[in-house]
N, C-alpha and C. Protein backbone atom coordinates (compact mmCIF):
# COMPACT_ATOMS: atom_id res chain seq x y z
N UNK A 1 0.84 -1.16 0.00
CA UNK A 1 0.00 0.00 0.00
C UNK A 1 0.89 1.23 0.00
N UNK A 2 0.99 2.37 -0.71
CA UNK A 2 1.01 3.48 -0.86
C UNK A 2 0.87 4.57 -0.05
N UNK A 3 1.26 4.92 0.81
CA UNK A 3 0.91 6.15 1.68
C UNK A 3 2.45 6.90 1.92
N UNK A 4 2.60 8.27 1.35
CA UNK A 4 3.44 8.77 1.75
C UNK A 4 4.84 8.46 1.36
N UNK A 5 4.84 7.51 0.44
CA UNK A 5 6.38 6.70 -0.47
C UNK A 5 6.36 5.84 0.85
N UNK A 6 5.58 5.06 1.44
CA UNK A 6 6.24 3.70 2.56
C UNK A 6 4.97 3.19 1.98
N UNK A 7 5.88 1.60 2.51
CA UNK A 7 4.89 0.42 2.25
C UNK A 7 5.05 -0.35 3.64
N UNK A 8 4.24 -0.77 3.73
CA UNK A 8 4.20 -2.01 4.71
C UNK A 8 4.77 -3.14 4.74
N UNK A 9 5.56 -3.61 5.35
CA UNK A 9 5.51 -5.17 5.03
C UNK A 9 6.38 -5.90 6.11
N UNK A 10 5.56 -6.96 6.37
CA UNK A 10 5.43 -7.56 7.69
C UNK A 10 5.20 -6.91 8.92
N UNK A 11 4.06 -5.85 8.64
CA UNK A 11 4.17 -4.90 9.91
C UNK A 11 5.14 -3.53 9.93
N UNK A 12 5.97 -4.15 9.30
CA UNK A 12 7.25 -2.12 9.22
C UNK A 12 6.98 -1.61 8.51
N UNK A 13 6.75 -0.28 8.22
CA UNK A 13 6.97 0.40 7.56
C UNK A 13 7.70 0.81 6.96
N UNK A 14 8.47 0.97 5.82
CA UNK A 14 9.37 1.81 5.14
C UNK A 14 9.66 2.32 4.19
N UNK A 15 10.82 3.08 3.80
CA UNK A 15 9.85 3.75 2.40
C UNK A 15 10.39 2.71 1.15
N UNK A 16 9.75 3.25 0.34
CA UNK A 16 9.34 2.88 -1.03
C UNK A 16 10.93 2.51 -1.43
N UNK A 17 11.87 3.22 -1.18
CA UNK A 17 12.69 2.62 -2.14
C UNK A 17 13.90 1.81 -1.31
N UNK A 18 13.63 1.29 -0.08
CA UNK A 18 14.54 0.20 0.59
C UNK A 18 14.58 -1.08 0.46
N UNK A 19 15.91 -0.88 -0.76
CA UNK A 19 15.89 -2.03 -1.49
C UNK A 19 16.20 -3.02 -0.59
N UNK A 20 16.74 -3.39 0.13
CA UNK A 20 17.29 -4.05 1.21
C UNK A 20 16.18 -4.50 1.90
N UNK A 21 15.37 -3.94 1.91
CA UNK A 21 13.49 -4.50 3.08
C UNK A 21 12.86 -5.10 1.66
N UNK A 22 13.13 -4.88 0.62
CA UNK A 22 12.20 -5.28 -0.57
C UNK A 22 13.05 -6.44 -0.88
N UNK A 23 14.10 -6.83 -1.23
CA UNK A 23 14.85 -7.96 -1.06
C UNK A 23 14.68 -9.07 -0.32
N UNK A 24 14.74 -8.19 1.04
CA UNK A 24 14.61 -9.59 2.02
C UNK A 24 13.33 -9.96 2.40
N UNK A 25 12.11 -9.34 2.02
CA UNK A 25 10.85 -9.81 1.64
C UNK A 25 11.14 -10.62 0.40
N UNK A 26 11.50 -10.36 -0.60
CA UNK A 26 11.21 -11.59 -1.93
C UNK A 26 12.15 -12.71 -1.36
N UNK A 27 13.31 -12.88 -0.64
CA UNK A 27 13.99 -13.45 -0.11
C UNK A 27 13.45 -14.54 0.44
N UNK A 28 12.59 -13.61 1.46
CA UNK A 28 11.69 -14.48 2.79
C UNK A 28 10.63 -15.42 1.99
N UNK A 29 9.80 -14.86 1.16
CA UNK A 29 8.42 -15.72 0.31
C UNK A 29 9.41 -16.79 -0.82
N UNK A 30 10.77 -16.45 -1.32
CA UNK A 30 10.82 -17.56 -1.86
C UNK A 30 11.49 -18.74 -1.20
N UNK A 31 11.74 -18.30 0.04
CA UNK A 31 12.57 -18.87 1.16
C UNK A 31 10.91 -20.13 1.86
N UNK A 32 10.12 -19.25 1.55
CA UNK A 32 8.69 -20.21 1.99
C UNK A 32 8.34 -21.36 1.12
N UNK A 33 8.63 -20.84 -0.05
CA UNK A 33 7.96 -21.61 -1.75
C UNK A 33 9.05 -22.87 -1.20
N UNK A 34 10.38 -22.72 -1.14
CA UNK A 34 11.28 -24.15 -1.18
C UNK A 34 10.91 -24.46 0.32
N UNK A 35 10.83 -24.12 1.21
CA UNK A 35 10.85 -25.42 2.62
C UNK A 35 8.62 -26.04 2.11
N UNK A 36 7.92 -25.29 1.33
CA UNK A 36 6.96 -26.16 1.02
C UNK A 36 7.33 -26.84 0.24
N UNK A 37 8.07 -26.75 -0.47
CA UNK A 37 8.29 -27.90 -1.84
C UNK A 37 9.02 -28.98 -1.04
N UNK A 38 10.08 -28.61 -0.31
CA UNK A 38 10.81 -29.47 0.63
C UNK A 38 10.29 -30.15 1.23
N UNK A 39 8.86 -29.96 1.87
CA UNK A 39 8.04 -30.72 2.79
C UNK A 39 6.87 -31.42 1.75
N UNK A 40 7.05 -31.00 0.87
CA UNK A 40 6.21 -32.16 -0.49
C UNK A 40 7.09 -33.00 -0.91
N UNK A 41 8.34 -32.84 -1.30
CA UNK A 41 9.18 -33.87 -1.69
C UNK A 41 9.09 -34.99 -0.38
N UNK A 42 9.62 -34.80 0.58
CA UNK A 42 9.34 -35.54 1.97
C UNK A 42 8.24 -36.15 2.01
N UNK A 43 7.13 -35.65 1.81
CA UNK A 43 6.09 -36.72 1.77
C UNK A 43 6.25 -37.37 0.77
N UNK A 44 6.04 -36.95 -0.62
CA UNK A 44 6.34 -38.01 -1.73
C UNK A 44 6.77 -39.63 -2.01
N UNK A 45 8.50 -38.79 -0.91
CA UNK A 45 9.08 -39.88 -0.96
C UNK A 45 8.85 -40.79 0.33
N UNK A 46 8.25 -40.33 1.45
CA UNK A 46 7.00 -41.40 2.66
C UNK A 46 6.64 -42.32 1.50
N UNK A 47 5.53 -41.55 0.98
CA UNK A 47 4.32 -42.82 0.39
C UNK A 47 5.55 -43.13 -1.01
N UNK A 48 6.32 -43.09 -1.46
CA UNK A 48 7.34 -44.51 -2.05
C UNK A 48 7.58 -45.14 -1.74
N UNK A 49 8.34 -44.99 -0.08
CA UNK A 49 8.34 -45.94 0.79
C UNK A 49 7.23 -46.74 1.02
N UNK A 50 6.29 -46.34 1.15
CA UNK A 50 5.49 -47.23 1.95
C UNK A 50 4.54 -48.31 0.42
N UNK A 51 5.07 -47.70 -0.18
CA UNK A 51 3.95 -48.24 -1.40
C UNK A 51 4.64 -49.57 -1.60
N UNK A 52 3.73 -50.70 -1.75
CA UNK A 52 4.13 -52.26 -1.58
C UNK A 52 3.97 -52.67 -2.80
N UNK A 53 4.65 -53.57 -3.92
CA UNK A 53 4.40 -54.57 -4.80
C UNK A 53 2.84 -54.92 -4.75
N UNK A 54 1.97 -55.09 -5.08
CA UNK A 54 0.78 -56.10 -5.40
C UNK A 54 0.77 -56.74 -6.40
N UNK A 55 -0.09 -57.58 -6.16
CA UNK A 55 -0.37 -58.77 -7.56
C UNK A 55 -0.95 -57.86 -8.88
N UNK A 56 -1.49 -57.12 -8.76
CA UNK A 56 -1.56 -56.03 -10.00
C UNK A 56 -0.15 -54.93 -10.01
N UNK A 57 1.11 -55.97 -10.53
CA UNK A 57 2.05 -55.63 -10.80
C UNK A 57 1.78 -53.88 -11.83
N UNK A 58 1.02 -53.84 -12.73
CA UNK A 58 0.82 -52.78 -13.39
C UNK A 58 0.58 -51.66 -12.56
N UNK A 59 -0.15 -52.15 -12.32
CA UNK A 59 -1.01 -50.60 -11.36
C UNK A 59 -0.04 -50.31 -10.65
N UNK A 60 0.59 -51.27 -9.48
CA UNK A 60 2.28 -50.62 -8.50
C UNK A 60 3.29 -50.07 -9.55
N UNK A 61 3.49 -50.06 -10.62
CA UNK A 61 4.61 -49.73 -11.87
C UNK A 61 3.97 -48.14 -11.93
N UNK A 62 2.51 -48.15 -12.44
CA UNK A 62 2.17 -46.52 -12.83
C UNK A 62 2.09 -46.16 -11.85
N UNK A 63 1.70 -46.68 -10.47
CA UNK A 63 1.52 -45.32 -9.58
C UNK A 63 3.10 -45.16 -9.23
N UNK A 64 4.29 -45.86 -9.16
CA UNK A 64 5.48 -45.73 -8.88
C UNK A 64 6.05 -44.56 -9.80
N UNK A 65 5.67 -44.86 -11.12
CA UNK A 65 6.53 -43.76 -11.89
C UNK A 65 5.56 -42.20 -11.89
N UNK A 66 4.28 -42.66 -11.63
CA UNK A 66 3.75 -41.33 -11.34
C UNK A 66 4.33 -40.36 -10.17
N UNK A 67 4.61 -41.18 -8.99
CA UNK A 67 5.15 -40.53 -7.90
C UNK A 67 6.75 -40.08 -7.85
N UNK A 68 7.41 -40.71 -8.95
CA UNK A 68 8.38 -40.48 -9.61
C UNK A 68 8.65 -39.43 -10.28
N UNK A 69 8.06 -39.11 -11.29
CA UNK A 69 7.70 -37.88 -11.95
C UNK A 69 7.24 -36.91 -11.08
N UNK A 70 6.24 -37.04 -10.01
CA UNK A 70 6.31 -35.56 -9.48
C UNK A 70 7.18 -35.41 -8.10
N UNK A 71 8.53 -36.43 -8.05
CA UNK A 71 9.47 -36.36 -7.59
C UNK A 71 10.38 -35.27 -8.45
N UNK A 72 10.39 -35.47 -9.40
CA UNK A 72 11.18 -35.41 -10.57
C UNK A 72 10.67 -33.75 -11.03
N UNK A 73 9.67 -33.28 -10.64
CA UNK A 73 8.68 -31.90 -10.98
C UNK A 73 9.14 -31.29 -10.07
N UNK A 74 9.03 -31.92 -8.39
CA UNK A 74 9.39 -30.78 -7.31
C UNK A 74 10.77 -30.71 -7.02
N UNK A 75 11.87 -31.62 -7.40
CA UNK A 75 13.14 -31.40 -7.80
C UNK A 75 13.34 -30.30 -8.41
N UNK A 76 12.91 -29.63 -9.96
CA UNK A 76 13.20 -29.25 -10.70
C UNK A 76 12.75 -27.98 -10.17
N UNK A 77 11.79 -27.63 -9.43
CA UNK A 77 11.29 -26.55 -8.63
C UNK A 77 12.10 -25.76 -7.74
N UNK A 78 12.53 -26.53 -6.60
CA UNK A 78 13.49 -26.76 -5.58
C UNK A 78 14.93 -26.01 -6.30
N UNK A 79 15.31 -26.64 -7.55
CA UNK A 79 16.77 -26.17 -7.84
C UNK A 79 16.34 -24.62 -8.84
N UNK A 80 15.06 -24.36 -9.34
CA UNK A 80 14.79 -23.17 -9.75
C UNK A 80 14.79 -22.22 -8.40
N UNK A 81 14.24 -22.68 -7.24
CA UNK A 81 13.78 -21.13 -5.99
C UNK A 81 15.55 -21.58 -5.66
N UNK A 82 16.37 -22.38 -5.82
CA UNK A 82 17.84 -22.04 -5.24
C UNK A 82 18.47 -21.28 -5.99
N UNK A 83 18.24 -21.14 -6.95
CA UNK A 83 18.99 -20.34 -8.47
C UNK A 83 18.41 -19.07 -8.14
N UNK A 84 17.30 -18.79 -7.98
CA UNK A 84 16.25 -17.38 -7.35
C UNK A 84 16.77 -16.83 -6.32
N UNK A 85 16.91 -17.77 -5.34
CA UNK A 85 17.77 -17.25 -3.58
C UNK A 85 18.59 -16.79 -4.11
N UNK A 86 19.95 -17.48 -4.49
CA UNK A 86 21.06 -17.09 -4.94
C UNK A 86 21.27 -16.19 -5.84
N UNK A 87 20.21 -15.64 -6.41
CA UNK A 87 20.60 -14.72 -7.99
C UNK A 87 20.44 -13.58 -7.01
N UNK A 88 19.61 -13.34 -5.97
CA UNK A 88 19.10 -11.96 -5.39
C UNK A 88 20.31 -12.00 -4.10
N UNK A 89 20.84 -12.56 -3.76
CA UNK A 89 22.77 -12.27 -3.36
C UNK A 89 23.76 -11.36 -4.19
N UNK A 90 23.40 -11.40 -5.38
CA UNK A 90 24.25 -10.57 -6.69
C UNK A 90 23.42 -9.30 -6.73
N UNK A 91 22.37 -8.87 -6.35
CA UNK A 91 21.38 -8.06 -7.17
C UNK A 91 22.42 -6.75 -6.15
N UNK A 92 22.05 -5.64 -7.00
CA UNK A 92 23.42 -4.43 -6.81
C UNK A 92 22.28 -3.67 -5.89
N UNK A 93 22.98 -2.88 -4.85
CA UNK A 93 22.05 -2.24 -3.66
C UNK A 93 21.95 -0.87 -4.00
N UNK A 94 22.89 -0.60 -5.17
CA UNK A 94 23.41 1.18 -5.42
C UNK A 94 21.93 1.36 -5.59
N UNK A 95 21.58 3.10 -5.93
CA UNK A 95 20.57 3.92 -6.11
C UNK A 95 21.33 3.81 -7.40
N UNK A 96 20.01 4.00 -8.74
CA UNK A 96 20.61 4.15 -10.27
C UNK A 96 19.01 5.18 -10.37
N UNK A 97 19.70 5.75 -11.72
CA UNK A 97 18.73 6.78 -11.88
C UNK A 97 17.62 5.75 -13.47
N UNK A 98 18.30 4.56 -13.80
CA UNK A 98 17.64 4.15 -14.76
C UNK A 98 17.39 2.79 -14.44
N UNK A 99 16.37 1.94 -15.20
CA UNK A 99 16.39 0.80 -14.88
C UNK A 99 17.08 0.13 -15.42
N UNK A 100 17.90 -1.00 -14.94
CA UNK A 100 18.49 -1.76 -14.87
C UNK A 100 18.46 -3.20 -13.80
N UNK A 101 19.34 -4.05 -13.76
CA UNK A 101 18.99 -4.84 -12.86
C UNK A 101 19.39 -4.58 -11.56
N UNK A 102 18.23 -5.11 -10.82
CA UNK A 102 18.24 -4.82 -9.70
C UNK A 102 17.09 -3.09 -9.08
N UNK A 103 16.78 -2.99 -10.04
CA UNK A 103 16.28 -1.84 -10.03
C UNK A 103 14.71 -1.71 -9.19
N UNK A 104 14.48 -0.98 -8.27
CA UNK A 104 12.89 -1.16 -8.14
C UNK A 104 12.09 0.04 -8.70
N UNK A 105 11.15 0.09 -9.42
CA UNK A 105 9.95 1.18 -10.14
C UNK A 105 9.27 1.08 -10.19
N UNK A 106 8.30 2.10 -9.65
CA UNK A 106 6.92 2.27 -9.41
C UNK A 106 6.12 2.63 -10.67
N UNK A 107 5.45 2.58 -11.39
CA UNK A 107 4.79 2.96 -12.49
C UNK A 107 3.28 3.27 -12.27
N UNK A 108 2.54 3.95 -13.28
CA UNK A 108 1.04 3.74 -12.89
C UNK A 108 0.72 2.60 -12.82
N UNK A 109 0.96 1.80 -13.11
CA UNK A 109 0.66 0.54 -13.22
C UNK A 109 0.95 -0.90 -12.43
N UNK A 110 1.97 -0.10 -11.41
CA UNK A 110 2.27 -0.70 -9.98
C UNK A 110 3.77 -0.56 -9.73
N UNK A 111 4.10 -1.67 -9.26
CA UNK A 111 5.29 -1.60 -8.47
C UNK A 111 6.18 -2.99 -9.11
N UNK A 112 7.61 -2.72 -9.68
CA UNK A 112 8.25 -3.54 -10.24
C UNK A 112 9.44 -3.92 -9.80
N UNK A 113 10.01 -4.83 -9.51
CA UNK A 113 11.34 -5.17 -9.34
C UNK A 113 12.24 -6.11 -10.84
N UNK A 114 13.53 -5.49 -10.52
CA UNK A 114 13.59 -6.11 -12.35
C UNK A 114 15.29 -6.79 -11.76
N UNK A 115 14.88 -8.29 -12.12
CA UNK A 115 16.24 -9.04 -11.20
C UNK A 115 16.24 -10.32 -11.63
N UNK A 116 15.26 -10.67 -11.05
CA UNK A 116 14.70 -12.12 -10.70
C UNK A 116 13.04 -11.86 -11.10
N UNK A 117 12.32 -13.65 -11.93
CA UNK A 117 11.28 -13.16 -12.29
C UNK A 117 10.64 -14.27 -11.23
N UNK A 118 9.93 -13.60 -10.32
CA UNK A 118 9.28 -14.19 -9.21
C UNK A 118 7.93 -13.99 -9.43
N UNK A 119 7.01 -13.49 -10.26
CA UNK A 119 5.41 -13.15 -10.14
C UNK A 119 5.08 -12.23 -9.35
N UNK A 120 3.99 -12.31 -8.73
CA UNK A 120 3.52 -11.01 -7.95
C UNK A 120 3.83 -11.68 -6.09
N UNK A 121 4.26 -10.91 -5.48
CA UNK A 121 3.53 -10.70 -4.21
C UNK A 121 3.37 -9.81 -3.85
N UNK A 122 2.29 -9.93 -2.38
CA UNK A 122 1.67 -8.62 -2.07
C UNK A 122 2.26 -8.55 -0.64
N UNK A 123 2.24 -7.10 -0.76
CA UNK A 123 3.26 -5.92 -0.01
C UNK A 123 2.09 -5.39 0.24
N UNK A 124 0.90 -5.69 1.72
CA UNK A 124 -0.03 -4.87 2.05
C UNK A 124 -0.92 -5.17 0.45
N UNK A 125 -1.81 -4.14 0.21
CA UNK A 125 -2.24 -3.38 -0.84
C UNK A 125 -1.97 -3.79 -2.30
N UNK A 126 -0.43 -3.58 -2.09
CA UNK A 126 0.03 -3.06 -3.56
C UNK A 126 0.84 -4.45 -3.98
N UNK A 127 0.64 -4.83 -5.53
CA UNK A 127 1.66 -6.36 -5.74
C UNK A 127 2.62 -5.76 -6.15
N UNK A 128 3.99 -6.44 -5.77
CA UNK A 128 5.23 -6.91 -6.48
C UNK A 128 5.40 -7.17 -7.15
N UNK A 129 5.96 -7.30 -8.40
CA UNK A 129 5.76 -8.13 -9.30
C UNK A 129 7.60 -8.06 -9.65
N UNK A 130 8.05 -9.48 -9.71
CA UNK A 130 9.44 -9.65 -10.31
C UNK A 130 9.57 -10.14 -11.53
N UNK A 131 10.52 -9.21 -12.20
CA UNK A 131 10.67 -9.69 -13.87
C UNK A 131 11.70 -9.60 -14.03
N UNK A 132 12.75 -10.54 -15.31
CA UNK A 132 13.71 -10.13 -15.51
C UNK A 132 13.59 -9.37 -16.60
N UNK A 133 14.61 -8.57 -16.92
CA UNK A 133 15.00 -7.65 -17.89
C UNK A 133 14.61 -7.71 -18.96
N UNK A 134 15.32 -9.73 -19.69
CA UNK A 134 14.73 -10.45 -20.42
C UNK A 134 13.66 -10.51 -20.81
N UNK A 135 12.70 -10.50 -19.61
CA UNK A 135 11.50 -10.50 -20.40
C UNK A 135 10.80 -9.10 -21.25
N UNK A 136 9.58 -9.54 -22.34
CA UNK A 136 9.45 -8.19 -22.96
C UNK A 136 9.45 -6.90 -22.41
N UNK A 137 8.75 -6.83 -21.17
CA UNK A 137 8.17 -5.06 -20.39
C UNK A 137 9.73 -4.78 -20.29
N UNK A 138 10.88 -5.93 -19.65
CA UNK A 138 11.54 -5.43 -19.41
C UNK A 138 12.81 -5.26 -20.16
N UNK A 139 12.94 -5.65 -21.12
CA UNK A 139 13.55 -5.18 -22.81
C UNK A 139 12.77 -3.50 -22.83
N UNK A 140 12.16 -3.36 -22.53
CA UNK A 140 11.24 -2.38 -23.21
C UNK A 140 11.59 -0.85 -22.50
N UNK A 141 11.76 -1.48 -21.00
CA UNK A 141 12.28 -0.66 -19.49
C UNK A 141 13.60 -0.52 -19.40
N UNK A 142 14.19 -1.19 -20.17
CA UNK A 142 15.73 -1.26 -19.86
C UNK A 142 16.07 0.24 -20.36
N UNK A 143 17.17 1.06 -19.06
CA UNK A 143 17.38 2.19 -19.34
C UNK A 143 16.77 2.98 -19.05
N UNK A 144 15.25 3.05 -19.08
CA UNK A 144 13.86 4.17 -18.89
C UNK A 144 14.41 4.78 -17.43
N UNK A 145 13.88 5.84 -17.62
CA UNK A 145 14.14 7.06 -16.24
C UNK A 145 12.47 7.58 -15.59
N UNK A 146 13.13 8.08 -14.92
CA UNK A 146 11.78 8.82 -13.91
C UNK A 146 11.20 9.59 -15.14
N UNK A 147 9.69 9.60 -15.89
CA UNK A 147 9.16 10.60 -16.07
C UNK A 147 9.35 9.56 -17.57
N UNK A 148 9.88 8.83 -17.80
CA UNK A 148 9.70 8.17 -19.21
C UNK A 148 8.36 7.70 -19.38
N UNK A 149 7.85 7.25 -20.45
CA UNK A 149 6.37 6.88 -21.06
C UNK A 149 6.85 5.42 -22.07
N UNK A 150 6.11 4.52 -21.84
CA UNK A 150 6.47 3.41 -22.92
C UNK A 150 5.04 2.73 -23.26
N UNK A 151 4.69 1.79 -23.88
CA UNK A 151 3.43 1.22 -24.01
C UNK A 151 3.79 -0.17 -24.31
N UNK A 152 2.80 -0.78 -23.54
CA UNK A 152 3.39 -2.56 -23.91
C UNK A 152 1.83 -3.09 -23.79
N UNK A 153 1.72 -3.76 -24.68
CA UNK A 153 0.62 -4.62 -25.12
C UNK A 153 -0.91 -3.87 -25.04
N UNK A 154 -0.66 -2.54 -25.61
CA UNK A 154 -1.54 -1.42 -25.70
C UNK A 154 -1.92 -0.47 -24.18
N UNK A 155 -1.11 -0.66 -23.61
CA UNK A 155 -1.07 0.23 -22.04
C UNK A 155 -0.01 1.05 -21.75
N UNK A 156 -0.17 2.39 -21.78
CA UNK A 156 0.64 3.12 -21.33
C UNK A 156 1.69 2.91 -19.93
N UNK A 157 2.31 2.87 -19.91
CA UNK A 157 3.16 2.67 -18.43
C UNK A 157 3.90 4.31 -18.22
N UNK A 158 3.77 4.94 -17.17
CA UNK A 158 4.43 5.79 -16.86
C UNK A 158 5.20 6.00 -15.38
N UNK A 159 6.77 5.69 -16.13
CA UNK A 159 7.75 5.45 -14.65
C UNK A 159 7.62 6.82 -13.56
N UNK A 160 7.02 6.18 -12.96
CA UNK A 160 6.99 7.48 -11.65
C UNK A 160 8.22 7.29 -10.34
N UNK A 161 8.97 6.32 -10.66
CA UNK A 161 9.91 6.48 -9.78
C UNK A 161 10.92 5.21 -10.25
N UNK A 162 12.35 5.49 -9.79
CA UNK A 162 13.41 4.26 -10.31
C UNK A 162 14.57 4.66 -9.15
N UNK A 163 15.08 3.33 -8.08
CA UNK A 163 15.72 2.88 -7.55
C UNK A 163 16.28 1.86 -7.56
């Protein structure tokens, strides 16, 4: 939420452009996403264990490789939010007057971090949203300053602020 350049989050207040409180919030939620995936893999692999041979040899084969495969899904999850943790260790703390990585900007259109592409979370009120550079808006943002105008997929965006 918006009041005064501070946002909320987890209860503190602070302002809008502490990259360091906005960090260790995306930090903290993707720090949540892997100990749930962690505690799904763990069960997973319970009921492998426990799953017995039967005389309908078939049926123990598909449900084995089914539980296999979404062994094999929350693995692949798990080593994406470690690549995520770890990429936002590199992300640069300086104040820049343009976007770039690491950058946070407010637009009419909300509130952006450009680093890591994490989706939205919500900060009070207002979503987060993480993108990398890479992606189109942010090909598009790369460079843009306070007071720039761009349009992406017929919507005006106007940067009202860049940290």
């Amino acid at each position: 939420m918006i009041r005064n350049d501070k946002f909320k989050i987890d209860g503190y207040i602070c302002s809008f452009m502490d990259k360091t409180k906005i960090i260790s919030f995306i930090q903290m939620n993707l720090k949540a996403q892997l100990t749930d995936y962690l505690n799904e893999l763990h069960s997973v692999n319970e009921e492998i264990g426990k799953e017995t041979k039967s005389s309908a040899g078939d049926k123990f084969e598909t449900s084995r490789e089914m539980m296999n495969q979404e062994v094999g899904r929350i693995e692949v999850r798990i080593t994406y939010l470690k690549k995520q943790i770890n990429a936002l260790k590199n992300i640069p703390l300086k104040t820049v007057i343009s976007v770039q990585n690491g950058s946070l900007v407010r637009t009419n259109h909300g509130l952006f971090f450009f680093g890591i592409a994490f989706g939205k979370l919500n900060l009070e009120e207002q979503n987060l949203i993480g993108l990398s550079l890479n992606s189109p808006l942010g090909k598009l943002m790369t460079e843009k300053k306070e007071g720039d105008e761009l349009t992406f997929m017929n919507r005006k965006y106007i940067i009202q602020n860049v940290n």
